[in-house]
Protein backbone atom coordinates (compact mmCIF):
# COMPACT_ATOMS: atom_id res chain seq x y z
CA UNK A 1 0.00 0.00 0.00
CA UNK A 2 2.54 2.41 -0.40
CA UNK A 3 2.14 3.65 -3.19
CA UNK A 4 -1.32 4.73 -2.15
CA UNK A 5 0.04 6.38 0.93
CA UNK A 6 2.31 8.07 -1.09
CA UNK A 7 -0.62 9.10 -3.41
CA UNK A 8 -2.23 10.48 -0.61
CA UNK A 9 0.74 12.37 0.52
CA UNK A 10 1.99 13.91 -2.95
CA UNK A 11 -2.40 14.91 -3.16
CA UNK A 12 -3.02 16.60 0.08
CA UNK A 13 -1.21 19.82 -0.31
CA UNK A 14 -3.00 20.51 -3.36
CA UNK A 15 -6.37 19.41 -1.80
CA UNK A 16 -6.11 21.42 0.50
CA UNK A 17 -5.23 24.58 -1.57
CA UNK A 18 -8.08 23.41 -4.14
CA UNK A 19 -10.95 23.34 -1.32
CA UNK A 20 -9.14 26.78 -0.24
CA UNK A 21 -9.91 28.52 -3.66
CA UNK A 22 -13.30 26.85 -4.01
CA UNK A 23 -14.21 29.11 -1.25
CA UNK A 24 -12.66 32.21 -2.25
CA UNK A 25 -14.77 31.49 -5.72
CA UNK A 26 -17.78 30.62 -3.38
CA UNK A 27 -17.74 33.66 -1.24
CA UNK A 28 -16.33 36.52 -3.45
CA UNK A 29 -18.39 35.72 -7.06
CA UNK A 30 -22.08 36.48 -6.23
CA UNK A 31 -24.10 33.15 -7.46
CA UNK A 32 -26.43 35.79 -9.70
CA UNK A 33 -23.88 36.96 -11.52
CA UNK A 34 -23.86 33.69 -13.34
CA UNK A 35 -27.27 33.26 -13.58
CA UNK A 36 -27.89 36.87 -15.98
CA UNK A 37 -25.63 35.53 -18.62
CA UNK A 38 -26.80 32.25 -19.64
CA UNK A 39 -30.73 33.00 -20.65
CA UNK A 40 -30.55 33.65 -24.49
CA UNK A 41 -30.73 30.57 -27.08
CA UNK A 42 -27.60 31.28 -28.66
CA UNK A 43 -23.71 30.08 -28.53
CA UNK A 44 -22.91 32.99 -26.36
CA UNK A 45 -25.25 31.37 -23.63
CA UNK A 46 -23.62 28.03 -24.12
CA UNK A 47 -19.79 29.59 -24.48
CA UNK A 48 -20.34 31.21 -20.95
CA UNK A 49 -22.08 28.52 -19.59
CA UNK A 50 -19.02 25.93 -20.25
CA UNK A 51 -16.93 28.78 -18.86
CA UNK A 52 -18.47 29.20 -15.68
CA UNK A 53 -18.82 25.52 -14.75
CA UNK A 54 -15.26 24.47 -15.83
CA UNK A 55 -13.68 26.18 -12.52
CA UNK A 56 -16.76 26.09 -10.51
CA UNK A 57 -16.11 23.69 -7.37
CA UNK A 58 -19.50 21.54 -7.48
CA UNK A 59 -19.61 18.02 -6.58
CA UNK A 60 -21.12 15.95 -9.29
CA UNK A 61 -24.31 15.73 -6.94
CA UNK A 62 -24.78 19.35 -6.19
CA UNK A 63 -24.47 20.39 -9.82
CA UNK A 64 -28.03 18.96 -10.79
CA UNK A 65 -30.40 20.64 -9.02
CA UNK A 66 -28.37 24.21 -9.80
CA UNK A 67 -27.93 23.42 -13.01
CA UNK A 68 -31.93 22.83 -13.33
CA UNK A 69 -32.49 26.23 -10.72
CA UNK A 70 -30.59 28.36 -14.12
CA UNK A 71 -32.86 26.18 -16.14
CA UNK A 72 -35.81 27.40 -14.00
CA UNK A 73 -35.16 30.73 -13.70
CA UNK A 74 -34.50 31.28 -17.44
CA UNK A 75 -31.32 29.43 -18.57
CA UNK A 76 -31.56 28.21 -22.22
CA UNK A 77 -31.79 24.42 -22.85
CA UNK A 78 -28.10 24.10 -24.35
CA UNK A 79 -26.62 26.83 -21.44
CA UNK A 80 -27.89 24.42 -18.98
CA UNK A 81 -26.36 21.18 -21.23
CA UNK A 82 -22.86 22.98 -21.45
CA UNK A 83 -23.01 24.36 -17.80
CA UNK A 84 -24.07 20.51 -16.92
CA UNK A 85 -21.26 19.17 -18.72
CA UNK A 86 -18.56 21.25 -17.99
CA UNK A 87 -18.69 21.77 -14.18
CA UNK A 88 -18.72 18.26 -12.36
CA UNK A 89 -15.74 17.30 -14.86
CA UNK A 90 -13.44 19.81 -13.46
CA UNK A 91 -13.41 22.50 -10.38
CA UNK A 92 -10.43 24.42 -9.27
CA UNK A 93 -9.74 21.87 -6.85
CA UNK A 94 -10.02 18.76 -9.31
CA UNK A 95 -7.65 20.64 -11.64
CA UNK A 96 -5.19 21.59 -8.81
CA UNK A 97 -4.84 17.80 -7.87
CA UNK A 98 -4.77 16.55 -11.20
CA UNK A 99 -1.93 19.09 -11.57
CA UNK A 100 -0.30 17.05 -8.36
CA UNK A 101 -0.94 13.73 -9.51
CA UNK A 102 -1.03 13.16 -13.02
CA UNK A 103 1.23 16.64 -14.21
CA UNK A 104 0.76 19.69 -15.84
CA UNK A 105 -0.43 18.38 -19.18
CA UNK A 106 -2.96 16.44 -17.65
CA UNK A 107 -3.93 19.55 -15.51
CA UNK A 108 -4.11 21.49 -18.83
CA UNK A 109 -5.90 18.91 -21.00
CA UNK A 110 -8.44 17.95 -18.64
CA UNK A 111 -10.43 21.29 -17.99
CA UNK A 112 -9.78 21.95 -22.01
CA UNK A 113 -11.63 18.60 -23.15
CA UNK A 114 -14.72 19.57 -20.44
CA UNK A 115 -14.80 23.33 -22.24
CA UNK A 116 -14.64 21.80 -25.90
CA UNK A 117 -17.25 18.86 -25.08
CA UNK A 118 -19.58 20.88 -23.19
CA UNK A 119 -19.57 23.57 -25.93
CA UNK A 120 -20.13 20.76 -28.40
CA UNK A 121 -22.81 19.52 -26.47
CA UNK A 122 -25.11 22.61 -25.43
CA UNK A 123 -24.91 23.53 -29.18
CA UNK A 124 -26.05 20.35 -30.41
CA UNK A 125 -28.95 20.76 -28.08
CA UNK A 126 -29.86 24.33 -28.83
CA UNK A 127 -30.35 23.35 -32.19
CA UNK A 128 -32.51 20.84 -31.89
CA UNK A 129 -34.76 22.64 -29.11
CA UNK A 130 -36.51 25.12 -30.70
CA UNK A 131 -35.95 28.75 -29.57
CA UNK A 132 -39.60 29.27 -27.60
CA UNK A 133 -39.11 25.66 -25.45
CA UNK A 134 -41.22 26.58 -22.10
CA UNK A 135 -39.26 25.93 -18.99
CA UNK A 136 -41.25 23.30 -16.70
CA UNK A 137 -43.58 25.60 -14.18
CA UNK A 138 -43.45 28.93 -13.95
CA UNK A 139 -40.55 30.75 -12.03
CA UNK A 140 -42.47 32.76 -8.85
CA UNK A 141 -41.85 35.78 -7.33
CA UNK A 142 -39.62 35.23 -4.17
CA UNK A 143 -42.06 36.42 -1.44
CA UNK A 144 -41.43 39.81 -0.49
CA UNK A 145 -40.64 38.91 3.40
CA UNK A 146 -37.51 37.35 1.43
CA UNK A 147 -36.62 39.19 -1.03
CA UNK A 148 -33.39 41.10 0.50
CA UNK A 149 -30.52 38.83 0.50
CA UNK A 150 -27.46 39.21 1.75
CA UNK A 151 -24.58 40.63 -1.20
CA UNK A 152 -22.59 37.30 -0.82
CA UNK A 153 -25.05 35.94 -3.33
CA UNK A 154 -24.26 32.77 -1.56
CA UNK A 155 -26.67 32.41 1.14
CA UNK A 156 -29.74 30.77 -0.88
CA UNK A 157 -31.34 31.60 2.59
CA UNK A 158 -33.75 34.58 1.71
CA UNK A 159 -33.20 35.90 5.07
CA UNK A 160 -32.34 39.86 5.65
CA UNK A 161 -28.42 40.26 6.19
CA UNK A 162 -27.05 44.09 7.23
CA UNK A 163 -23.56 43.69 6.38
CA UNK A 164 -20.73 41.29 5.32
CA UNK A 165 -17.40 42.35 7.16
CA UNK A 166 -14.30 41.04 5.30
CA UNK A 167 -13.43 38.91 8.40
CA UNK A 168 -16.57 37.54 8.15
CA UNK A 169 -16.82 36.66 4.82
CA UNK A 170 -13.11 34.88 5.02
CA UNK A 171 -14.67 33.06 7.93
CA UNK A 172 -17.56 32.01 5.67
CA UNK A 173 -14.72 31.08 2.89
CA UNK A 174 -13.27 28.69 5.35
CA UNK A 175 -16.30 27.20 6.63
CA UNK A 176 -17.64 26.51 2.89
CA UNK A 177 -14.07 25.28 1.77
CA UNK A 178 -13.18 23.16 5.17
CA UNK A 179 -16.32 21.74 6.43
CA UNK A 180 -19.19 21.88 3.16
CA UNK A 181 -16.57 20.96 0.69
CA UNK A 182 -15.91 18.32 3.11
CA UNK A 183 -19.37 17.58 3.78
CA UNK A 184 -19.95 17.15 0.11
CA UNK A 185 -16.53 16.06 -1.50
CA UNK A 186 -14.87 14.11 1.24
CA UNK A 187 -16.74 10.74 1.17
CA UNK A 188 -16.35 10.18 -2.49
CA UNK A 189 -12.89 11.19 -2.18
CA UNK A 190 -12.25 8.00 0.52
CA UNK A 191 -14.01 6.17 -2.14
CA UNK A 192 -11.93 6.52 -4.85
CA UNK A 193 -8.82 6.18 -2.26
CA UNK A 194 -10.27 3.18 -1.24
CA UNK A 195 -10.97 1.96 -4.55
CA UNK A 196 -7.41 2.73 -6.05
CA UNK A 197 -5.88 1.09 -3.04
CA UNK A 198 -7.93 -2.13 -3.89
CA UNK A 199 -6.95 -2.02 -7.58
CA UNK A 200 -3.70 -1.23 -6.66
CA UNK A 201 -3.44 -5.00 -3.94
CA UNK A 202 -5.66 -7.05 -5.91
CA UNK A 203 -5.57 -6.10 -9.80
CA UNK A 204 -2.61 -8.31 -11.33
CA UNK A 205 -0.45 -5.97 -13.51
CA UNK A 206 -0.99 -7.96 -16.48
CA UNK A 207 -4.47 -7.84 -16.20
CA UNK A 208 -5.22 -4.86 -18.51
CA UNK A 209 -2.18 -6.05 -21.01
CA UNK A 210 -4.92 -7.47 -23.30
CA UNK A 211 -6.20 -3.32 -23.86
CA UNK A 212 -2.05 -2.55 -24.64
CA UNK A 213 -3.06 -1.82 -28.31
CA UNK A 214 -6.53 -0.92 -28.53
CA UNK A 215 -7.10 1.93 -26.89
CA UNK A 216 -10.83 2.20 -28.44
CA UNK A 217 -11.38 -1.19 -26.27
CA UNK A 218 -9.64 -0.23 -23.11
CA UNK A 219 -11.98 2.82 -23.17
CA UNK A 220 -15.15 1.38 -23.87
CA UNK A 221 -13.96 -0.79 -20.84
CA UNK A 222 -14.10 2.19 -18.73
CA UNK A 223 -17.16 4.23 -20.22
CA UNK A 224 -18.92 0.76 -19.19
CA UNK A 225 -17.21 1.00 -15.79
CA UNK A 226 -17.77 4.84 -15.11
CA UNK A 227 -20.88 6.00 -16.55
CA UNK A 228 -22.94 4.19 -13.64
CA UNK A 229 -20.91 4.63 -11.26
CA UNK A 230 -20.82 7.53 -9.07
CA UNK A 231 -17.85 9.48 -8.39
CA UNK A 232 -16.60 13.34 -8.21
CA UNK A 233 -14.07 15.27 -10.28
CA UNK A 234 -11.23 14.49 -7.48
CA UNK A 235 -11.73 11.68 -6.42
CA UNK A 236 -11.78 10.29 -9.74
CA UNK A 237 -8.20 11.23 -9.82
CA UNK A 238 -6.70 8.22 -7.79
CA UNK A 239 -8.57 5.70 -9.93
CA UNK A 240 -7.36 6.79 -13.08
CA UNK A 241 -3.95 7.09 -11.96
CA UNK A 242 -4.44 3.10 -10.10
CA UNK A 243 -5.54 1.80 -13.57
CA UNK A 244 -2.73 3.83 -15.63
CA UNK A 245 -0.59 1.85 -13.00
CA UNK A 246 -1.90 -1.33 -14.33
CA UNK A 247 -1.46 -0.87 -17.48
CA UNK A 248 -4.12 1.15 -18.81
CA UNK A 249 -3.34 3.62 -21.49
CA UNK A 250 -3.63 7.82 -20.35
CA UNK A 251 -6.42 8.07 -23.16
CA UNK A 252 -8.33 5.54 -21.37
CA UNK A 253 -7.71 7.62 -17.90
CA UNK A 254 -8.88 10.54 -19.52
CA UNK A 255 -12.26 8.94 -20.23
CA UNK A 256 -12.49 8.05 -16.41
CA UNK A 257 -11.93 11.44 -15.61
CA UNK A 258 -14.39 13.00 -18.27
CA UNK A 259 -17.11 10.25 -18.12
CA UNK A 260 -16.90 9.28 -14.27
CA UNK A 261 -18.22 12.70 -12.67
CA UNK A 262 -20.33 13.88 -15.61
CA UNK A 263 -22.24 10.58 -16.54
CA UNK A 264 -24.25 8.44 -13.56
CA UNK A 265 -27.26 7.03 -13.00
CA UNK A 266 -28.60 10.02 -11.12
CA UNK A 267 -27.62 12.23 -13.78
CA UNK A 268 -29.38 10.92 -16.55
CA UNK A 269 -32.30 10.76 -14.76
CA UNK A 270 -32.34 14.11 -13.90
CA UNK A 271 -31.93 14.78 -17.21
CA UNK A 272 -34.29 13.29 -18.85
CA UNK A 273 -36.91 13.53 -16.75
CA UNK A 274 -36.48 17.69 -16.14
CA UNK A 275 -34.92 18.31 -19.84
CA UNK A 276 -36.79 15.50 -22.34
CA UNK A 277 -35.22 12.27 -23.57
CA UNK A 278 -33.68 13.72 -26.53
CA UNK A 279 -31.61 16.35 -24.43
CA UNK A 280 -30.75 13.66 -22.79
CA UNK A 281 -29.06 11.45 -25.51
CA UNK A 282 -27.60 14.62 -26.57
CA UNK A 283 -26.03 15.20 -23.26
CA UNK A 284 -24.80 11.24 -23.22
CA UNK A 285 -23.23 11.36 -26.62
CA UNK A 286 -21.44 14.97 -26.03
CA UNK A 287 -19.61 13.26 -23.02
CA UNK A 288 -19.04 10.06 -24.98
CA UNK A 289 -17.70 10.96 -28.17
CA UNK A 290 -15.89 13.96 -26.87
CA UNK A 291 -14.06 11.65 -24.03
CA UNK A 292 -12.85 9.06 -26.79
CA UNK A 293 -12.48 11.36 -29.20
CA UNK A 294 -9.84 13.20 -27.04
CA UNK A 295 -8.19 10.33 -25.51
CA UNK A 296 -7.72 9.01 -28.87
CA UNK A 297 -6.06 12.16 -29.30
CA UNK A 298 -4.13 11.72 -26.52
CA UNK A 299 -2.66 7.99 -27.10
CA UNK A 300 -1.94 8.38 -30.95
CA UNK A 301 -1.06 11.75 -31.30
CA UNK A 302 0.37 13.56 -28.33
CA UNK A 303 3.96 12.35 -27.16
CA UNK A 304 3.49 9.57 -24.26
CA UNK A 305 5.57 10.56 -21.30
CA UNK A 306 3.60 13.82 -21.12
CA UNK A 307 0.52 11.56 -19.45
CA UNK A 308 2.67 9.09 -17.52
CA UNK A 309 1.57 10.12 -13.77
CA UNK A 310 4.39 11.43 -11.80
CA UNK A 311 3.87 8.59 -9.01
CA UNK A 312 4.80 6.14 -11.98
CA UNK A 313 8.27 8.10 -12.34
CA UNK A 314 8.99 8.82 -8.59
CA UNK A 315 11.66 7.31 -6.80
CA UNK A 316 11.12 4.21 -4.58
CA UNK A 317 12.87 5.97 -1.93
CA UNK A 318 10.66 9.30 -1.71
CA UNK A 319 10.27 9.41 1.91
CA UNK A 320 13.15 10.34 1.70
CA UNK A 321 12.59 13.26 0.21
CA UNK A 322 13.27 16.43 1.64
CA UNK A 323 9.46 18.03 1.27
CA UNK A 324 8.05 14.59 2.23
CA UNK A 325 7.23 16.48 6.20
CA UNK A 326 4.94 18.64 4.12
CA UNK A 327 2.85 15.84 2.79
CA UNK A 328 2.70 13.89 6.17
CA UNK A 329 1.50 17.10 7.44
CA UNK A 330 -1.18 18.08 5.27
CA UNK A 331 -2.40 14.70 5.06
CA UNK A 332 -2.73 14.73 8.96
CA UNK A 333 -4.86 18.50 8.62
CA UNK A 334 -6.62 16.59 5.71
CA UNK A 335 -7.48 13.51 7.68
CA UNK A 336 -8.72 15.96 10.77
CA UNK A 337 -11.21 18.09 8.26
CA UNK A 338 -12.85 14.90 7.14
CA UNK A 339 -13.32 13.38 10.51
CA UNK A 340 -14.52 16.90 11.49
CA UNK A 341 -16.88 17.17 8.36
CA UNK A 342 -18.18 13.43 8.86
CA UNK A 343 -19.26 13.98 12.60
CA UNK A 344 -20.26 17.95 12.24
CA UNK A 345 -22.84 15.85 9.42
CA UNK A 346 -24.11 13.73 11.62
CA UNK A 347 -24.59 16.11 14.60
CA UNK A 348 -26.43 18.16 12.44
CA UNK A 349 -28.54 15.29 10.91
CA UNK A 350 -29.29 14.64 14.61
CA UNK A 351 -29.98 17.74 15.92
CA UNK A 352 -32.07 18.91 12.71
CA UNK A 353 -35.18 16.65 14.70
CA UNK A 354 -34.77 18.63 18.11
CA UNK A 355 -34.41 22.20 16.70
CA UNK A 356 -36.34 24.61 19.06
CA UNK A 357 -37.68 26.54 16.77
CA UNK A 358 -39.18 24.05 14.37
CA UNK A 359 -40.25 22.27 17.39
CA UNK A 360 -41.94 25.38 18.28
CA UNK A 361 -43.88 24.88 14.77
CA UNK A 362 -43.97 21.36 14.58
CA UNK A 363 -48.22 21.70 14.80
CA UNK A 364 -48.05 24.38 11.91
CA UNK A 365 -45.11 22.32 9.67
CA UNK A 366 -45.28 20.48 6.68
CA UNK A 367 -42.40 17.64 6.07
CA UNK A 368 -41.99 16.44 2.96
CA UNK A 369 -39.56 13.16 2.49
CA UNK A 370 -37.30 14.60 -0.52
CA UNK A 371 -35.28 11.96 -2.79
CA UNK A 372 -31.57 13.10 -4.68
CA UNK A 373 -30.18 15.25 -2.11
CA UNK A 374 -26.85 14.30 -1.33
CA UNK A 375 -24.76 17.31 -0.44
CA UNK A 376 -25.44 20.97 0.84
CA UNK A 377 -25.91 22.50 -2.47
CA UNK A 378 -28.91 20.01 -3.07
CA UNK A 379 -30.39 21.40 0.34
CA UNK A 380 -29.86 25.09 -0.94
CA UNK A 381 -31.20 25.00 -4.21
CA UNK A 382 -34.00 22.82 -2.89
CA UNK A 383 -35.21 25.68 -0.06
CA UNK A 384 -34.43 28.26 -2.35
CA UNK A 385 -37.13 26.53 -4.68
CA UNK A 386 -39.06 25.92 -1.99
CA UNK A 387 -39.21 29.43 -0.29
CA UNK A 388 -40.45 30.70 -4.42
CA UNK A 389 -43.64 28.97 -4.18
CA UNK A 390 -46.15 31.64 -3.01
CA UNK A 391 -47.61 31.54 0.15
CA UNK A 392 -44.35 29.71 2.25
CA UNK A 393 -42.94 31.38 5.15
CA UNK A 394 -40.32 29.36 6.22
CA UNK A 395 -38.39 26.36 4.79
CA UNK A 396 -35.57 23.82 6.44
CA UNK A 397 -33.93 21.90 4.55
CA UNK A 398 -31.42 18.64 5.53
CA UNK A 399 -29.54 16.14 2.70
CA UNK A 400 -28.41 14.61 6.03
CA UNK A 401 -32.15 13.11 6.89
CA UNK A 402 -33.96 14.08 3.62
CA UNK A 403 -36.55 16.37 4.82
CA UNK A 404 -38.07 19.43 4.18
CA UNK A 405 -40.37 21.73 7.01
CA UNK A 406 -42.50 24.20 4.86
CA UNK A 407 -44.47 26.77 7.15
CA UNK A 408 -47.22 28.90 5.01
CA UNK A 409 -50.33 28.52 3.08
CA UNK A 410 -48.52 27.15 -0.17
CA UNK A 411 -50.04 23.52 -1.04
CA UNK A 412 -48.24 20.56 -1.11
CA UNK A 413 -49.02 20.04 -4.70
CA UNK A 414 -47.13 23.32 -5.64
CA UNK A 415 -44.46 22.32 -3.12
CA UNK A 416 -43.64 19.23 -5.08
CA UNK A 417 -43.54 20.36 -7.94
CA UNK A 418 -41.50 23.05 -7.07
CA UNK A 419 -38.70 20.45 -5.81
CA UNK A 420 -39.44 18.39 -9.18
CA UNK A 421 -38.36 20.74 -11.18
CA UNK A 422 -35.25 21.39 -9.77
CA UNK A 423 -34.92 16.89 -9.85
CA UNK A 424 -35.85 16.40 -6.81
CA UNK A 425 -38.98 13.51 -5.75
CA UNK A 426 -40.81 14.80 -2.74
CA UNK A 427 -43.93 13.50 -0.64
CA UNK A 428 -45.69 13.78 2.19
């Protein structure tokens, strides 16, 4: 196992500065300022939206249901294909540790392949959607009691805010970067630890020496491996790498790294149930032809060593290395901030029952059992849908348990639907 450990150690520094300027982008870019650009049914909608979401940190969860909110409130079709596309695939924090993993052509290619495909992809859809498709239910009025939000742009919380200090909005960059990152990032990151380390002890390296020349085969291999599976932009990183180990070519570990967070089961159902079967296919073959096409590119065209992972070339010997306290150490403060973000989860899944104040309103409340949340961004874009519908006066929201408290007069008809829209299944 230790070439895992030292996978982990060469990856946490850069983790760790990823997550960092995931929050700076969280905090500091106001989540409207995306929203204004992406509405017209043209390539400029579809050219932004691919530029937005390649840097934007979202887990491949979290990306649905705010890629179907800028559907909702006025996104074209093909903006919310490219934005779909482009942002679970990449993140400044999945390019920074490709960049420590795999090197700096890797780092380069990767968030260039999601740009290209996406664009491909949200094109390809805007033509074939004609320009006048209705978006599913009508986008309300926020009620008025919510209507001020704080300038962050972040807070999806529709409650009145007086004034963001700088302290306090670096506070709020650590606490989004250190423990919802976390939250949201950090389980699927073990995973595909976990699962390197296992294909690291138990695949035989000749296993994958059948795929040596056929690099279409060895990546229809993996499309069949990745596109059900679940798995986020970094922590698709140590899998690929594993497999490269074995034997697999980079072209092949490019598809992992495209396919893997963009295509799952969740996704396309999403899809096709919010944006119509044919967006759907669209949004499939985008991601599949653009991910072979490129790592076609990549095997037969490109020189090899640029894609050979830089744990294949390091010295045996590297703890020996004179920066190897660094690694030790930020895998230590990276080991801490998940065991912090794993129990801070489940204390709040826990106390989420016993809060006084929707105790207080338990007789007045409405829960609704929601399906698809699975990170903090779900739970934000679902009360921010929620607290739309007319008539609501207060919404909670918890992935953790998969509820939702409504207060108001709004039905639970409209309430549902309001969640559906956004991919979510609700009910009483």
């Amino acid at each position: 196992m230790s070439e895992i450990l030292a996978l982990i150690n060469e990856m946490s520094p850069y983790l760790l500065l990823g997550f960092f300027l995931a929050g700076l982008m969280h905090v500091f870019i106001p989540s409207g300022w995306y929203t204004k650009y992406l509405s017209a049914h043209n390539f400029r909608s579809v050219l932004l939206a691919a530029l937005f979401g390649v840097p934007l940190p979202l887990c491949s969860c979290g990306v649905l249901p705010t890629a179907m909110s800028l559907r909702k409130e006025g996104a074209s079709h093909g903006a919310t294909v490219s934005f779909l596309i482009a942002t679970p695939q990449t993140g400044v924090d999945s390019i920074i540790a490709t960049y420590s993993l795999m090197g700096l052509p890797f780092a380069i290619v990767r968030p260039i392949v999601a740009f290209l495909t996406a664009i491909g992809g949200g094109w390809l859809v805007n033509k074939m959607a004609p320009s006048n498709l209705p978006i599913r239910g009508e986008t309300s009025e926020p009620n008025e009691e919510h209507e001020q939000t704080c300038g962050c742009g972040h807070c999806h919380c529709g409650e009145t805010h007086s004034h963001h200090s700088f302290l306090s909005k670096i506070k709020e960059v650590f606490s989004y970067a250190f423990l919802e990152m976390m939250e949201d990032i950090g389980k699927w990151l073990v995973v595909g630890l976990v699962v390197a380390g296992l294909i690291t002890v138990f695949v035989p390296d000749t296993f994958f020496a059948v795929f040596k020349d056929n690099s279409v085969l060895s990546m229809l291999l993996v499309l069949a491996i990745a596109i059900p599976m679940y798995i986020c932009a970094t922590g698709s990183i140590p899998i690929a790498v594993a497999l490269m180990m074995k034997g697999l070519t980079p072209g092949a570990g490019l598809v992992l790294l495209m396919a893997g967070p963009a295509c799952n089961v969740a996704s396309m159902l999403v899809v096709g149930r919010v944006l119509g079967r044919r967006t759907l296919v669209t949004y499939l073959a985008s991601i599949i032809v653009g991910s072979i096409g490129f790592g076609l590119i990549i095997d037969h065209l490109l020189p090899r060593p640029w894609f050979t992972p830089t744990l294949l070339s390091a010295d045996a010997c590297c703890a020996e290395s004179h920066t190897d306290w660094l690694g030790w150490t930020c895998t230590a403060i990276l080991a801490l901030l998940l065991i912090n973000a794993f129990v801070h989860s489940r204390l709040h899944g826990h106390h989420h029952h016993h809060h006084p104040h929707l105790e207080a309103e338990a007789d007045d409340a409405l829960v609704l059992r929601v399906t698809g949340m699975t990170c903090s961004h779900c739970a934000a874009n679902a009360r921010k849908a929620l607290l739309a519908v007319p008539g609501v006066v207060t919404a909670e929201v918890s992935h953790t348990d998969g509820t939702a408290r409504i207060t108001g007069t709004a039905s639970r008809d409209a309430l549902v639907v309001a969640l559906a829209e956004i991919g979510f299944k609700a009910e009483a």
